[in-house]
Protein backbone atom coordinates (compact mmCIF):
# COMPACT_ATOMS: atom_id res chain seq x y z
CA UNK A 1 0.00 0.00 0.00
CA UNK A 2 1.03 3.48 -1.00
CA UNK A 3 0.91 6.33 1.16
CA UNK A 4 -1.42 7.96 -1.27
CA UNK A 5 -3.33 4.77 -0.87
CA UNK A 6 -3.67 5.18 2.99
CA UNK A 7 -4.32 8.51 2.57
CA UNK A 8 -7.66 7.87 0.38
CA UNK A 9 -8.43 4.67 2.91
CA UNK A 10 -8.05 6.91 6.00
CA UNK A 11 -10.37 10.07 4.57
CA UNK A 12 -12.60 7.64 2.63
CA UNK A 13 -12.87 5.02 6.08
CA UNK A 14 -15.02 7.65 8.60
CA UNK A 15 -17.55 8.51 5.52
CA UNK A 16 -18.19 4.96 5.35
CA UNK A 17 -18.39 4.11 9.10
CA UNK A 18 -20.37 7.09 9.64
CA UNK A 19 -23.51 6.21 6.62
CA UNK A 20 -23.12 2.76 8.16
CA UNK A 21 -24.01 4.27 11.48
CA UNK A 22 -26.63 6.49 10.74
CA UNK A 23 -28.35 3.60 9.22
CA UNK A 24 -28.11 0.94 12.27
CA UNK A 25 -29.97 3.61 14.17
CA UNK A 26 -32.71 4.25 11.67
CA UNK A 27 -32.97 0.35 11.68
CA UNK A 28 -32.90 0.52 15.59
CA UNK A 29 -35.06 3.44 15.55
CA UNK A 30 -37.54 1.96 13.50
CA UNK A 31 -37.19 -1.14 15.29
CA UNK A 32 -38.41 -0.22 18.38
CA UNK A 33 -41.90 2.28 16.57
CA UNK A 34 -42.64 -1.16 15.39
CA UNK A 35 -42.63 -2.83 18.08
CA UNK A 36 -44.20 -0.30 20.31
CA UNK A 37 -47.14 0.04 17.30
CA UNK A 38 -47.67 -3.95 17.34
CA UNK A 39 -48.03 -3.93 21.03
CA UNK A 40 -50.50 -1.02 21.11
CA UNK A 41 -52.45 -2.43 17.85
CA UNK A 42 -52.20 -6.19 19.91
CA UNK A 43 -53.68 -4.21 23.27
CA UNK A 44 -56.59 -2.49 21.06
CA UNK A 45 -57.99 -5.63 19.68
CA UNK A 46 -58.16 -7.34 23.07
CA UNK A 47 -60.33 -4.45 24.68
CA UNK A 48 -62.51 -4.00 21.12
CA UNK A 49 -63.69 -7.87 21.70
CA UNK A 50 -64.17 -7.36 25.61
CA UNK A 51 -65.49 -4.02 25.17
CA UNK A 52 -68.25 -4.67 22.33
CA UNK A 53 -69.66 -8.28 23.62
CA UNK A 54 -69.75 -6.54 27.10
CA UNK A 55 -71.57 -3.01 26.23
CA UNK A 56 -74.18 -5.53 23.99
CA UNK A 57 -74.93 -7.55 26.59
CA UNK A 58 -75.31 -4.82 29.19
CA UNK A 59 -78.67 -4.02 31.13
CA UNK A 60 -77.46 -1.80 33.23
CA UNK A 61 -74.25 1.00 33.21
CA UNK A 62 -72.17 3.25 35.54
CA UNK A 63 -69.68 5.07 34.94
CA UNK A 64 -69.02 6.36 38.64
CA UNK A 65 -65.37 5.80 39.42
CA UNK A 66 -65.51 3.88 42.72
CA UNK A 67 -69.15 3.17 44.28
CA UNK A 68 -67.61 1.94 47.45
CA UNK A 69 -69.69 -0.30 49.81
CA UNK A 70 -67.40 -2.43 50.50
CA UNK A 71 -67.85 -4.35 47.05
CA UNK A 72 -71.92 -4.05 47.15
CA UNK A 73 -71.69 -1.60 43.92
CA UNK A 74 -68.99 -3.43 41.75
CA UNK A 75 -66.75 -6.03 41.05
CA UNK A 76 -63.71 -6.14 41.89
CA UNK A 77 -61.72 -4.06 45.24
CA UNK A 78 -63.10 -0.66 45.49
CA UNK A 79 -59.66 0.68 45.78
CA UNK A 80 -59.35 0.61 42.19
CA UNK A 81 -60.35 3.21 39.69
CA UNK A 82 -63.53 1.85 38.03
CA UNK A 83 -63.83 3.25 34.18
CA UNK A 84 -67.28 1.63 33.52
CA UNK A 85 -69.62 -1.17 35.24
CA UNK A 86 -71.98 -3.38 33.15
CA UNK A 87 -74.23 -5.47 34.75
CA UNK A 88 -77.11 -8.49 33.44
CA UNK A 89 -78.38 -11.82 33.74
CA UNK A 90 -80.91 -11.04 36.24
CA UNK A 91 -80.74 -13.01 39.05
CA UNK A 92 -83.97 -14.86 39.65
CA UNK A 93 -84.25 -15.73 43.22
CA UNK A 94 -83.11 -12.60 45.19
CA UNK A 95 -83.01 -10.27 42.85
CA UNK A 96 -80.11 -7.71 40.91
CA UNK A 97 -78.23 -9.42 38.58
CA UNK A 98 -75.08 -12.53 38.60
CA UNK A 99 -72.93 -11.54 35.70
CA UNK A 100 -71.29 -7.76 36.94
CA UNK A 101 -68.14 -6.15 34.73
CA UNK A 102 -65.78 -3.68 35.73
CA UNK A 103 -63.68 -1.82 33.64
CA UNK A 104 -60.79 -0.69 35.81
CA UNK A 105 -57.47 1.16 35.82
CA UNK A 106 -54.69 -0.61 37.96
CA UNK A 107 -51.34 0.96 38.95
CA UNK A 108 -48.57 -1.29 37.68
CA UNK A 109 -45.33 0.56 38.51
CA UNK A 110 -44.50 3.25 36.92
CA UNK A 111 -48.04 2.55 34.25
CA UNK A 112 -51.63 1.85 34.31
CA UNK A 113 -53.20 -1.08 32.92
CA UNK A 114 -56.92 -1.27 32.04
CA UNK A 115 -58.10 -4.33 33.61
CA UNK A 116 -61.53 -6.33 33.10
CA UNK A 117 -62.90 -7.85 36.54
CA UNK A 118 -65.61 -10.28 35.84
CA UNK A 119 -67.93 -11.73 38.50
CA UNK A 120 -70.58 -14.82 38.01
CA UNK A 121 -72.65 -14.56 41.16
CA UNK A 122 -72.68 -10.52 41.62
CA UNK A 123 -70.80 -7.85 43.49
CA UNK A 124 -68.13 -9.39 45.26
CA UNK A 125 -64.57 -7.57 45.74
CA UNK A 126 -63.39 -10.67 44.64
CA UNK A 127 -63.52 -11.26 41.44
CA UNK A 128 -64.51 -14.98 39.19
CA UNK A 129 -61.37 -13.27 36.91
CA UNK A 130 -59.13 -10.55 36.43
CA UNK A 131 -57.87 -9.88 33.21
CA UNK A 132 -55.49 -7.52 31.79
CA UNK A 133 -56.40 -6.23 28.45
CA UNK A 134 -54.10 -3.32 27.78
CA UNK A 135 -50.75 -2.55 29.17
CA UNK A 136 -49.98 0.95 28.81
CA UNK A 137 -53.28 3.18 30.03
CA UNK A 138 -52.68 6.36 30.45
CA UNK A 139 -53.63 7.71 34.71
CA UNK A 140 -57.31 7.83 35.50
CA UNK A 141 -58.88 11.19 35.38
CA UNK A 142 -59.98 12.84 38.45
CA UNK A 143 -60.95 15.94 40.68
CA UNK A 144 -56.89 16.86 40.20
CA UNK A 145 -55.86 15.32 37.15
CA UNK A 146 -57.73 16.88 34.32
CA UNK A 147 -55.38 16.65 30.83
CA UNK A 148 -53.45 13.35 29.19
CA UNK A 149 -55.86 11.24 31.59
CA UNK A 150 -58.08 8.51 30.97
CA UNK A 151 -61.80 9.78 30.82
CA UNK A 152 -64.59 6.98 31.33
CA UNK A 153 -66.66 5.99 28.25
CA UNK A 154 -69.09 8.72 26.35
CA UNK A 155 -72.66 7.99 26.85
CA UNK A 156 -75.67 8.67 24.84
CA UNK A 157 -78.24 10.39 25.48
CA UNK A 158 -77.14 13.08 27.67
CA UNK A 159 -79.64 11.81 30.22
CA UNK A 160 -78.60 8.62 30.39
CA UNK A 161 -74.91 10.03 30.98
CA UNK A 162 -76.36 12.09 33.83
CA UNK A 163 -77.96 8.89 35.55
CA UNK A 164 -74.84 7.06 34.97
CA UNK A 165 -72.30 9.30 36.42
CA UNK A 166 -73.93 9.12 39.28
CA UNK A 167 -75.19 5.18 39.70
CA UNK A 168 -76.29 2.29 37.82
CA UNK A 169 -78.93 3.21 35.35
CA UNK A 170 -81.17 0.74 32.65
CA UNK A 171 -79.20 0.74 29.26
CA UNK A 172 -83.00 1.09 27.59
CA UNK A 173 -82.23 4.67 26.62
CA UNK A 174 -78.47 4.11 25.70
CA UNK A 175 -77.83 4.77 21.71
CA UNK A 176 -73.83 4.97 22.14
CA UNK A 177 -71.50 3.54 24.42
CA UNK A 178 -68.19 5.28 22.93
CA UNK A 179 -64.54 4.86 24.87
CA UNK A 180 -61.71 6.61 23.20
CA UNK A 181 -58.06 5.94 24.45
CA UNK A 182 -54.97 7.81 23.82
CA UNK A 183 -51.89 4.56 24.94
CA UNK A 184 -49.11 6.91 25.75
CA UNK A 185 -46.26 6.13 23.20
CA UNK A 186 -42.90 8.24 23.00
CA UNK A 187 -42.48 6.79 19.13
CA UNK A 188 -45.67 8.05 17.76
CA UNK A 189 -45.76 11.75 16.77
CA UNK A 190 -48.25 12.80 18.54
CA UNK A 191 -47.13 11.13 22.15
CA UNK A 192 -49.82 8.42 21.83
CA UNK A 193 -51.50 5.62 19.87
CA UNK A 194 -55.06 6.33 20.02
CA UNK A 195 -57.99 4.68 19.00
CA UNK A 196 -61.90 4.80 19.86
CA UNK A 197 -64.05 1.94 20.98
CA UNK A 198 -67.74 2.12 19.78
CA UNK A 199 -71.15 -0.23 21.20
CA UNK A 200 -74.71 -0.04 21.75
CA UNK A 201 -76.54 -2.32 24.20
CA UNK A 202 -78.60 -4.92 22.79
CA UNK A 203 -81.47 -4.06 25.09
CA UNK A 204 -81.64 -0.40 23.14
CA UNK A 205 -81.81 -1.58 19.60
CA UNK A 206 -85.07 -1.00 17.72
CA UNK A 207 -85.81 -4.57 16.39
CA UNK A 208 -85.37 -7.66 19.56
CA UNK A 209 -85.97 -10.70 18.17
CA UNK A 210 -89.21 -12.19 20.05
CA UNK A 211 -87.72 -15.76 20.62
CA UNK A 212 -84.35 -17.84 19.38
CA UNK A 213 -82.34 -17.74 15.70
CA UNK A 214 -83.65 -20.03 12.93
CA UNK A 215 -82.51 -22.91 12.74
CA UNK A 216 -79.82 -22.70 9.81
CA UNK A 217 -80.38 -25.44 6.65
CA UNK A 218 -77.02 -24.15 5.34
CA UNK A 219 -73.69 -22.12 6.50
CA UNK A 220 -71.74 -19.90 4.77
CA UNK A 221 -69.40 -17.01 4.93
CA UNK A 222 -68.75 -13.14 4.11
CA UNK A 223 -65.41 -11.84 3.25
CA UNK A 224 -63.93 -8.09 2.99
CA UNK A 225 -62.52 -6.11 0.37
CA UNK A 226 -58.36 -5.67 0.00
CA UNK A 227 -57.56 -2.96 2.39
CA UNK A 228 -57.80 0.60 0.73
CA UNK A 229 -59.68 -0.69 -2.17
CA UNK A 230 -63.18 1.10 -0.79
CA UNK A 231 -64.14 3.44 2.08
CA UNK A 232 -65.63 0.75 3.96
CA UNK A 233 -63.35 -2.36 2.48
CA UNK A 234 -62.13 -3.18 6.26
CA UNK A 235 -65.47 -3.03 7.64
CA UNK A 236 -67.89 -4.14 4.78
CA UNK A 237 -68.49 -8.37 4.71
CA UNK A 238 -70.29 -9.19 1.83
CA UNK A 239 -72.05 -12.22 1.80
CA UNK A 240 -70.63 -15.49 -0.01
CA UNK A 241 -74.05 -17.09 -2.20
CA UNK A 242 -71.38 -20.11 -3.09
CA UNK A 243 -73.96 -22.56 -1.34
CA UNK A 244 -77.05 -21.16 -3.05
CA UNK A 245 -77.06 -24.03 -5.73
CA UNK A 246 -78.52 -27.41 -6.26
CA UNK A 247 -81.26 -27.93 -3.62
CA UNK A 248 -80.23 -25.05 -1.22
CA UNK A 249 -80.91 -22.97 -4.13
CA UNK A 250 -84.17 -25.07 -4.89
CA UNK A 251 -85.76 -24.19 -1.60
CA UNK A 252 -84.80 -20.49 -1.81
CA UNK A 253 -87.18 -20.43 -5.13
CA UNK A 254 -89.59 -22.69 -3.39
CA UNK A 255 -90.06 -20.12 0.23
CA UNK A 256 -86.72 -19.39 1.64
CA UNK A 257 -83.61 -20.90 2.52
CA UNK A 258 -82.20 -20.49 6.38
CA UNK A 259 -78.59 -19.23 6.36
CA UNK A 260 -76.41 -18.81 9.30
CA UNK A 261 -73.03 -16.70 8.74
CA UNK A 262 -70.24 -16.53 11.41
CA UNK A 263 -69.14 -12.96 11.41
CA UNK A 264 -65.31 -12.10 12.89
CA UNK A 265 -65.27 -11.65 16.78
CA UNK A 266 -68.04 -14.66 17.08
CA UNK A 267 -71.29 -13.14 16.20
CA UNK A 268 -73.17 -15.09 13.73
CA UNK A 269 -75.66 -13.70 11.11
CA UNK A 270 -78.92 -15.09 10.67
CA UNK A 271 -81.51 -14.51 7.76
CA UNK A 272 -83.55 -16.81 5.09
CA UNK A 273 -83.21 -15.71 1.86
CA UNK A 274 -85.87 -16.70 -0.94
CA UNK A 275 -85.80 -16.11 -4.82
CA UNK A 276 -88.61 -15.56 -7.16
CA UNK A 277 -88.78 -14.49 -10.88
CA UNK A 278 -85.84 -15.16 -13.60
CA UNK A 279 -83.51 -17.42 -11.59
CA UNK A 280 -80.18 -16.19 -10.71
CA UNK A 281 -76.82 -18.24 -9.79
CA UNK A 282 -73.74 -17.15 -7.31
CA UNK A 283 -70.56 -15.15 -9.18
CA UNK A 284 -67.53 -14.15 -8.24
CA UNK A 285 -66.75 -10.38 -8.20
CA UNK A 286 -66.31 -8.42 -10.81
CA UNK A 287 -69.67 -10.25 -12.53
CA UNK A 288 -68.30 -9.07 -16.05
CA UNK A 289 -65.68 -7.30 -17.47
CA UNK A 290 -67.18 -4.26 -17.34
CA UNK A 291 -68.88 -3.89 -13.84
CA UNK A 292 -68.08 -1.65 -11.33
CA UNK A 293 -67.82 -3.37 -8.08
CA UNK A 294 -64.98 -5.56 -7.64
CA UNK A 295 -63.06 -4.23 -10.71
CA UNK A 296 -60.78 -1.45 -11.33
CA UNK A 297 -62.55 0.80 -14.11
CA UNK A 298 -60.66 4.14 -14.96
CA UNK A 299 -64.09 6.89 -16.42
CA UNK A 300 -65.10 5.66 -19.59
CA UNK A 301 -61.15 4.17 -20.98
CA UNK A 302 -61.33 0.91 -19.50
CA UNK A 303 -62.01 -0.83 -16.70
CA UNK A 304 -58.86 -3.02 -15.97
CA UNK A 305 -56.16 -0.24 -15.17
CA UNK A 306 -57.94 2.60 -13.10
CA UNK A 307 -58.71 2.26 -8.89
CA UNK A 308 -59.09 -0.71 -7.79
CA UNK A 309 -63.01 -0.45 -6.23
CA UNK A 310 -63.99 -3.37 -3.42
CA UNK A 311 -61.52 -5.54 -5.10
CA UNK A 312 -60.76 -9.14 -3.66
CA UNK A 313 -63.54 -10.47 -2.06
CA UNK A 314 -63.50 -13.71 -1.52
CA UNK A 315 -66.22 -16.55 -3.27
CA UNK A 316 -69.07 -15.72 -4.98
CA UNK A 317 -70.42 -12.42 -3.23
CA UNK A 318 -73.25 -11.29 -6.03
CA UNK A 319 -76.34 -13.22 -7.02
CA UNK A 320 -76.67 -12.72 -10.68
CA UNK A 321 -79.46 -13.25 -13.26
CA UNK A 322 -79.18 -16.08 -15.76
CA UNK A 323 -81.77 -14.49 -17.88
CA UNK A 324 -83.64 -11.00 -18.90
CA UNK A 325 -86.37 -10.19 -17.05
CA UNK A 326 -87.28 -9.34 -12.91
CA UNK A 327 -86.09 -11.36 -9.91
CA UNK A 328 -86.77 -10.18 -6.61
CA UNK A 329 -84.36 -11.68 -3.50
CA UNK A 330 -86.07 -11.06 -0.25
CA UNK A 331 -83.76 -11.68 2.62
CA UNK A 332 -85.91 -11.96 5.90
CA UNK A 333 -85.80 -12.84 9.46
CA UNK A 334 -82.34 -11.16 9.86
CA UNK A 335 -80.53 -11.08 13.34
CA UNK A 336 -77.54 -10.99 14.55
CA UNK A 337 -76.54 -12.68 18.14
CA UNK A 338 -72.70 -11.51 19.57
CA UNK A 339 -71.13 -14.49 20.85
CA UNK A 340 -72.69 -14.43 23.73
CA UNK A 341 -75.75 -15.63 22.24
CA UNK A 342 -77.43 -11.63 23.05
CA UNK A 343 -78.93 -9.67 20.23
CA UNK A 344 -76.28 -7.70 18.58
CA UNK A 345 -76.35 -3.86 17.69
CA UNK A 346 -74.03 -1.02 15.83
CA UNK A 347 -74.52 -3.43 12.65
CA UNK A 348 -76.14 -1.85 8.87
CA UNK A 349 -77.35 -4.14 6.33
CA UNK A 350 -76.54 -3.54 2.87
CA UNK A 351 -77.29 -3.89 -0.56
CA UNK A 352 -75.36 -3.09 -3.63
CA UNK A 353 -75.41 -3.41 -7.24
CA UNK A 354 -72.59 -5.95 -8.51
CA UNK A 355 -73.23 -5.65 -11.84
CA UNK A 356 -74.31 -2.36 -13.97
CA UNK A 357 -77.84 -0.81 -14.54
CA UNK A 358 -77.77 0.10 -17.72
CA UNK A 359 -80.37 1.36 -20.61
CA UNK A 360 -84.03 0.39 -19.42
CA UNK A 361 -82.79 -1.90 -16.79
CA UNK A 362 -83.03 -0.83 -12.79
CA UNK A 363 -82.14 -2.32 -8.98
CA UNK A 364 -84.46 -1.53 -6.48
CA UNK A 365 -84.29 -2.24 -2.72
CA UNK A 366 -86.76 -2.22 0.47
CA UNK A 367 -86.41 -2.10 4.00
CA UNK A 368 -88.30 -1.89 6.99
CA UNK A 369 -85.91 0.87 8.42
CA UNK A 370 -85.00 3.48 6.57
CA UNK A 371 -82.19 3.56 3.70
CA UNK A 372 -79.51 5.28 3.58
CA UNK A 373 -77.38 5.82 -0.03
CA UNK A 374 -73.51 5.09 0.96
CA UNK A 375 -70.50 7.67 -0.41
CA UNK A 376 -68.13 5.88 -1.59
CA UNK A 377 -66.80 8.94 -3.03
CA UNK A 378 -67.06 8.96 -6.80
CA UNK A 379 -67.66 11.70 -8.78
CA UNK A 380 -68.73 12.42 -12.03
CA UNK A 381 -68.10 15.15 -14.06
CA UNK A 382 -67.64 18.34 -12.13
CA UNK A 383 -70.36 16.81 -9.76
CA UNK A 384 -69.65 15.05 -6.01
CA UNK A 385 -72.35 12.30 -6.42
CA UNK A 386 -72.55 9.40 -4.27
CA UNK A 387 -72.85 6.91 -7.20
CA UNK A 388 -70.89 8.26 -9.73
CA UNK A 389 -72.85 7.83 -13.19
CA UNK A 390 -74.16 4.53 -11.96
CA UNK A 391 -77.70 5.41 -12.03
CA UNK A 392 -77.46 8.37 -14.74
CA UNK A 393 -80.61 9.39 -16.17
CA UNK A 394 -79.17 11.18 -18.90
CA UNK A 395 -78.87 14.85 -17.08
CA UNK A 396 -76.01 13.76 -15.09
CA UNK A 397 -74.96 13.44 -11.75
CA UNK A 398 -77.04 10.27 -10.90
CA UNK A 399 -80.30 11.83 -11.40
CA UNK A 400 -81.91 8.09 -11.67
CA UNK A 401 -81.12 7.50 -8.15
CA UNK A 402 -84.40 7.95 -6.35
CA UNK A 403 -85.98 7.35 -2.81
CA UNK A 404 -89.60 6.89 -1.90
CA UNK A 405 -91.62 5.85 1.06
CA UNK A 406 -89.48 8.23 3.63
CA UNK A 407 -86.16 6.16 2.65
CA UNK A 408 -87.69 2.82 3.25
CA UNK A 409 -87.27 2.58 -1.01
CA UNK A 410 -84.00 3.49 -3.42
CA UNK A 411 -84.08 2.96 -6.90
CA UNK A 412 -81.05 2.85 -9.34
CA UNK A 413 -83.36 2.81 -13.09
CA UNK A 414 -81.74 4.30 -16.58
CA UNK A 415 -84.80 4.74 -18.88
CA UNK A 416 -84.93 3.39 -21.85
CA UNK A 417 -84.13 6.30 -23.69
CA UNK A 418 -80.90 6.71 -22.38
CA UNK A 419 -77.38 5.11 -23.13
CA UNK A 420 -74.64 5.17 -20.65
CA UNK A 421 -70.87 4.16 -21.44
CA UNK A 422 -68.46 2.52 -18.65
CA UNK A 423 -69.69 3.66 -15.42
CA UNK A 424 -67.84 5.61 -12.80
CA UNK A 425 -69.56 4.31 -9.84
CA UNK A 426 -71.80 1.85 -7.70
CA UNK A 427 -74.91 1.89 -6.15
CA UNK A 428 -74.87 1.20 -2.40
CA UNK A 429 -77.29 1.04 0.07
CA UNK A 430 -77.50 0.60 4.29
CA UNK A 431 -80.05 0.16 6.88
CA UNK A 432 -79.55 -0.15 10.39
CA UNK A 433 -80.52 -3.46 11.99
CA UNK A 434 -83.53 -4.46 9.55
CA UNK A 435 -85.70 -7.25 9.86
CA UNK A 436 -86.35 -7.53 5.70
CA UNK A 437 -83.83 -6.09 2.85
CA UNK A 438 -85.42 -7.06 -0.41
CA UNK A 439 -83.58 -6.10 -3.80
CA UNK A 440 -85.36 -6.23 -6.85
CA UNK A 441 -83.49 -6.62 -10.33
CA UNK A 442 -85.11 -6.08 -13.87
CA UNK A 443 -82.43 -6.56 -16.19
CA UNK A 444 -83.04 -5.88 -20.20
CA UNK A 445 -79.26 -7.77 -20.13
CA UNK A 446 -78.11 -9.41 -16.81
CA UNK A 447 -78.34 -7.56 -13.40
CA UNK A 448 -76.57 -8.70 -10.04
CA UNK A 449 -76.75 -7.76 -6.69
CA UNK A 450 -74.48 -8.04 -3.32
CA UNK A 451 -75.80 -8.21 0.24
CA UNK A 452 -73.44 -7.94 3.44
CA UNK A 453 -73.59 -6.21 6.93
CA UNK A 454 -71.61 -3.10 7.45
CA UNK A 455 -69.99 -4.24 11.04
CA UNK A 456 -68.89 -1.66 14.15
């Protein structure tokens, strides 16, 4: 080696050590975000599937902080910072109720952690189980600590957060349960991971079922869309009709077929679904090359390179005509039990055209609760419309979208006057916990429709 050779080596030697050393700290850096994300993300789905069953199941709430009495108002050591109490399962021979919840906060050195404390035969200060659900809560609020604390859950109506801040009170009235949490986390930017838990009691939701599920004659599935492919893709499970075939599908045209679906987090849809008019068979999504939902259509160039819209759902999620004419699908008898076995709530039904409506053909659908249309945030032409051109009645801006009967009707028709191209959109539709969701096709071609639950 020359000593103009050890000359380049020793200026050329700290430039490399040093890049090499910025970038084992970025790795270490990012190391440690990722592993403080995981174990935040891991803590918020444990409390989401306590939290939801729980709130459902609920007849009566509190959110007083510690009722005292020696363990006669909770469950669970009254030393400890109570967040929320749930209570039901009335107890039949001396009244009150045997299945009592407390939400807590615990001091774990230098942290909180939000701990469940379950009891099977009432208020005891000793609890059937105590189980930690999140590790990293930030302090309980209180009479001196007012900012970065831990509030108890929002309650709806303001009356029923009155009677609750100060006791147990019925959860009859109660339309929202909502606990948000802020995880304190030096890694994120804003000092915390934060996320909001959302639940309605079952004993507040407009439809009870008056007696048990049906008893299912066939199972099947629902699946989501690829993450970022639609507004609601994480939270939208459509339906799989795979199973409507052969003699399930026979008994569907001849009354109805009872389905059972499991739903994630152990609920379990329930409906019977029955067919009547031009006979349809279960597709996969996109039904042809040119629909909408479940494709990736670019305006009116093609619809194989543009957005990709509700794309990969799994099976056969659309029910599709194998002929011209009108088919109407009426799904009925629709509940949905948590896994508990209680009447779930914070669910929407919905129905949505998988194929397209096109020149003198239309989708219709009926509820018994009122329907809402969903933004999925197309647009068409200068316009913001809901559906995009999906229901264009040749002015524009979706003007063949129409409701009637104060919501409890939406129609998606193109007259037959009128010729649309590709379309630019989908017609969607929700209603909140219905007993009936019929969808009507007339197809001058083919027409298709989806049907799914829009989940908390």
């Amino acid at each position: 080696m020359t000593l103009i050779e050890l000359v380049i080596v020793t200026a050329i030697l700290p430039l490399v050590v040093g890049g090499l050393s910025v970038g084992l700290l970025a790795v270490f850096s990012l190391q440690s975000s990722v592993s403080n994300r995981l174990s935040d993300t891991g803590d918020s789905q444990v409390v989401s599937s306590n939290f939801e069953n729980d709130v459902q199941s609920a007849a009566q709430i509190t959110t007083v902080s510690n009722l005292g009495y020696s363990g006669n108002d909770q469950c669970g050591p009254n030393t400890q910072v109570q967040l929320m109490g749930l209570e039901w399962n009335p107890n039949t021979t001396g009244g009150g109720y045997q299945t009592i919840v407390s939400y807590a906060e615990v001091k774990s050195g230098s942290t909180y952690s939000l701990v469940r404390q379950y009891c099977s035969g009432g208020f005891s200060v000793t609890p059937t189980s105590s189980t930690i659900i999140s590790y990293n809560m930030p302090v309980a609020c209180s009479a001196t600590i007012t900012t970065n604390c831990q509030s108890p859950p929002t309650i709806l109506p303001g009356s029923s957060s009155t009677a609750a801040s100060t006791g147990w009170t019925s959860t009859q009235q109660v339309t929202d349960v909502r606990l948000q949490i802020s995880e304190p986390n030096s890694t994120e930017t804003n000092g915390s991971f934060s996320y909001t838990l959302a639940a309605v009691p079952a004993d507040s939701a407009q439809v009870i079922p008056t007696g048990a599920a049906i008893t299912p004659a066939t199972t099947t599935g629902c699946g989501f869309a690829s993450p970022g492919t639609g507004t609601y893709a994480s939270t939208l499970c459509l339906v799989d009709f795979s199973s409507l075939i052969g003699n399930n599908l026979l008994a569907a045209e001849q009354g109805c077929l009872e389905t059972s679906v499991p739903l994630p987090g152990g609920s379990t849809l329930y409906f019977c679904i029955g067919v009547t008019g031009v006979a349809v068979s279960p597709s996969p999504l996109p039904t042809w090359q040119n629909a909408f939902l479940g494709n990736s259509c670019a305006g009116s160039t093609s619809c194989a390179t543009g957005t990709p819209f509700y794309t990969g759902i799994p099976g056969d999620p659309a029910l599709y005509q194998t002929g011209s004419g009108s088919t109407t699908i009426t799904i009925s008898g629709i509940t949905v039990l948590n896994a508990q076995g209680i009447p779930a709530t914070g669910w929407e039904a919905v129905g949505a055209d998988a194929e397209s409506t096109d020149q003198g053909e239309s989708i219709s659908w009926t509820a018994n609760t009122a329907l809402t249309i969903i933004n999925n945030g197309e647009s068409y032409d200068s316009l913001t419309d809901p559906v995009g051109n999906a229901c264009d009645g040749g002015s524009g801006g979706g003007s063949g979208l129409t409701e009637y009967n104060n919501n409890l009707t939406v129609t998606c028709a193109v007259p037959s006057t009128v010729s649309v191209g590709l379309k630019t959109g989908t017609a969607m539709v929700w209603a909140a916990t219905p007993k009936t969701f019929t969808t009507t096709l007339v197809g001058g071609g083919l027409e298709a429709m989806s049907f799914g639950l829009l989940l908390s």
